[in-house]
Protein backbone atom coordinates (compact mmCIF):
# COMPACT_ATOMS: atom_id res chain seq x y z
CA UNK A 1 131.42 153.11 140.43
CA UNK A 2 134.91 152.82 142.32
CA UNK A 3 136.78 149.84 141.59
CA UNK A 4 137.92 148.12 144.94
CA UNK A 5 141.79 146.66 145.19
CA UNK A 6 141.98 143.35 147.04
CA UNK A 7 144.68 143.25 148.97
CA UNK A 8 146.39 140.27 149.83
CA UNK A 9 148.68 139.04 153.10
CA UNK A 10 150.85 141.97 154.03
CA UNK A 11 148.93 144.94 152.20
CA UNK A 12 150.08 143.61 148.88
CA UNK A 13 147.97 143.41 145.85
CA UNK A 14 146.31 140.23 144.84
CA UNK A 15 146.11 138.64 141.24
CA UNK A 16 143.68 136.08 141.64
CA UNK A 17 142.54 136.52 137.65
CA UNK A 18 144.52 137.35 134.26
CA UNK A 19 142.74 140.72 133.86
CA UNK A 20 144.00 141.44 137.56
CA UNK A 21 147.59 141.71 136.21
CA UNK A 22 146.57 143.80 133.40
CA UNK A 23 144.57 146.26 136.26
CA UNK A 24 147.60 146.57 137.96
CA UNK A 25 149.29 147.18 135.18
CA UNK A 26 147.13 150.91 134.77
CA UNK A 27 149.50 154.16 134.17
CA UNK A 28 152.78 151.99 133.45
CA UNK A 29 154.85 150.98 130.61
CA UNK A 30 154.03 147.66 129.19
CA UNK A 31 155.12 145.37 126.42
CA UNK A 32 152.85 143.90 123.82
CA UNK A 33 153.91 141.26 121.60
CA UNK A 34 151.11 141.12 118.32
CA UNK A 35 150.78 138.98 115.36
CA UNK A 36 152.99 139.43 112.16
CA UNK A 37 156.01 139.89 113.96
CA UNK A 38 154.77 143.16 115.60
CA UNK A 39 156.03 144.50 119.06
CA UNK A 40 154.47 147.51 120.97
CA UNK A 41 155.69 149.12 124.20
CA UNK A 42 153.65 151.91 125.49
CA UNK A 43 151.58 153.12 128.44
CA UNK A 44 148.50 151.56 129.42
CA UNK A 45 145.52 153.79 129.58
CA UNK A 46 142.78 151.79 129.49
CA UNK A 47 141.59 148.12 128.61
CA UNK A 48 138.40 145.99 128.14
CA UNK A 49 137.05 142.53 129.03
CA UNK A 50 138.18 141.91 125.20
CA UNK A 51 141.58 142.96 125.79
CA UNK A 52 141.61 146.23 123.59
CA UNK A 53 143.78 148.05 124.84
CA UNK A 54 144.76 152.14 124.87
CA UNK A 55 148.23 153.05 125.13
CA UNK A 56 150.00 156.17 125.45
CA UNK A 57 153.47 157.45 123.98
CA UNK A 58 153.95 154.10 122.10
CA UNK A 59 156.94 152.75 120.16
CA UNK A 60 156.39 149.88 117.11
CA UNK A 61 158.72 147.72 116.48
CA UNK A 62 158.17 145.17 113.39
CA UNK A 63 160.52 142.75 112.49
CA UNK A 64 160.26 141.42 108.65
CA UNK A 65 162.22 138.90 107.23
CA UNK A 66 163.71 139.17 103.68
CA UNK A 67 164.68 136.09 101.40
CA UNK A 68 167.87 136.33 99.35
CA UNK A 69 168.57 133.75 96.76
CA UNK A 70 172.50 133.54 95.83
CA UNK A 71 173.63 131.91 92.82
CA UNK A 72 173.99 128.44 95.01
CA UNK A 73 169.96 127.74 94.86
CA UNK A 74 169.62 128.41 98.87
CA UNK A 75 167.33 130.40 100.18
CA UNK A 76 168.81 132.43 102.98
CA UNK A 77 166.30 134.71 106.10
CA UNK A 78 168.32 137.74 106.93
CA UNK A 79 166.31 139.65 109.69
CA UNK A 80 165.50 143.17 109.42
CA UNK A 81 163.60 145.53 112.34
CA UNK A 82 161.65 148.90 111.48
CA UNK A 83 161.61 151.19 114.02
């Protein structure tokens, strides 16, 4: 079954609901920001009323944070990113 586009004033496309932005987000490069400090940018393929989500040529970023004790007792957070 096709999928009609509402479009709005002017020929331009309509979000009206948060899984509209996500439709018109189909075949482009998107950002996902996850739990744990986890990043993903990657093409969107695909999606569900759940929000899982298939990307395409993706890139992980995940940022961890490491303590360091120095002979003062403080606790310092030094950032660190995998790639």
């Amino acid at each position: 079954m096709a999928e009609e586009i509402d479009l709005g004033p002017g020929g331009a496309m309509a979000v009206e609901e948060p899984l509209d932005l996500i439709r018109l987000s189909l075949d482009e490069r998107i950002y996902v920001k996850m739990r744990n400090e986890r990043e993903l940018r990657g093409r969107l393929h695909a999606y569900d009323q759940h929000l899982n989500m298939v990307l395409g040529d993706v890139e992980e970023t995940v940022t961890s944070i490491e303590r360091h004790n120095f002979s003062s007792g403080k606790s310092y957070q030094l950032p660190c990113q995998v790639h």
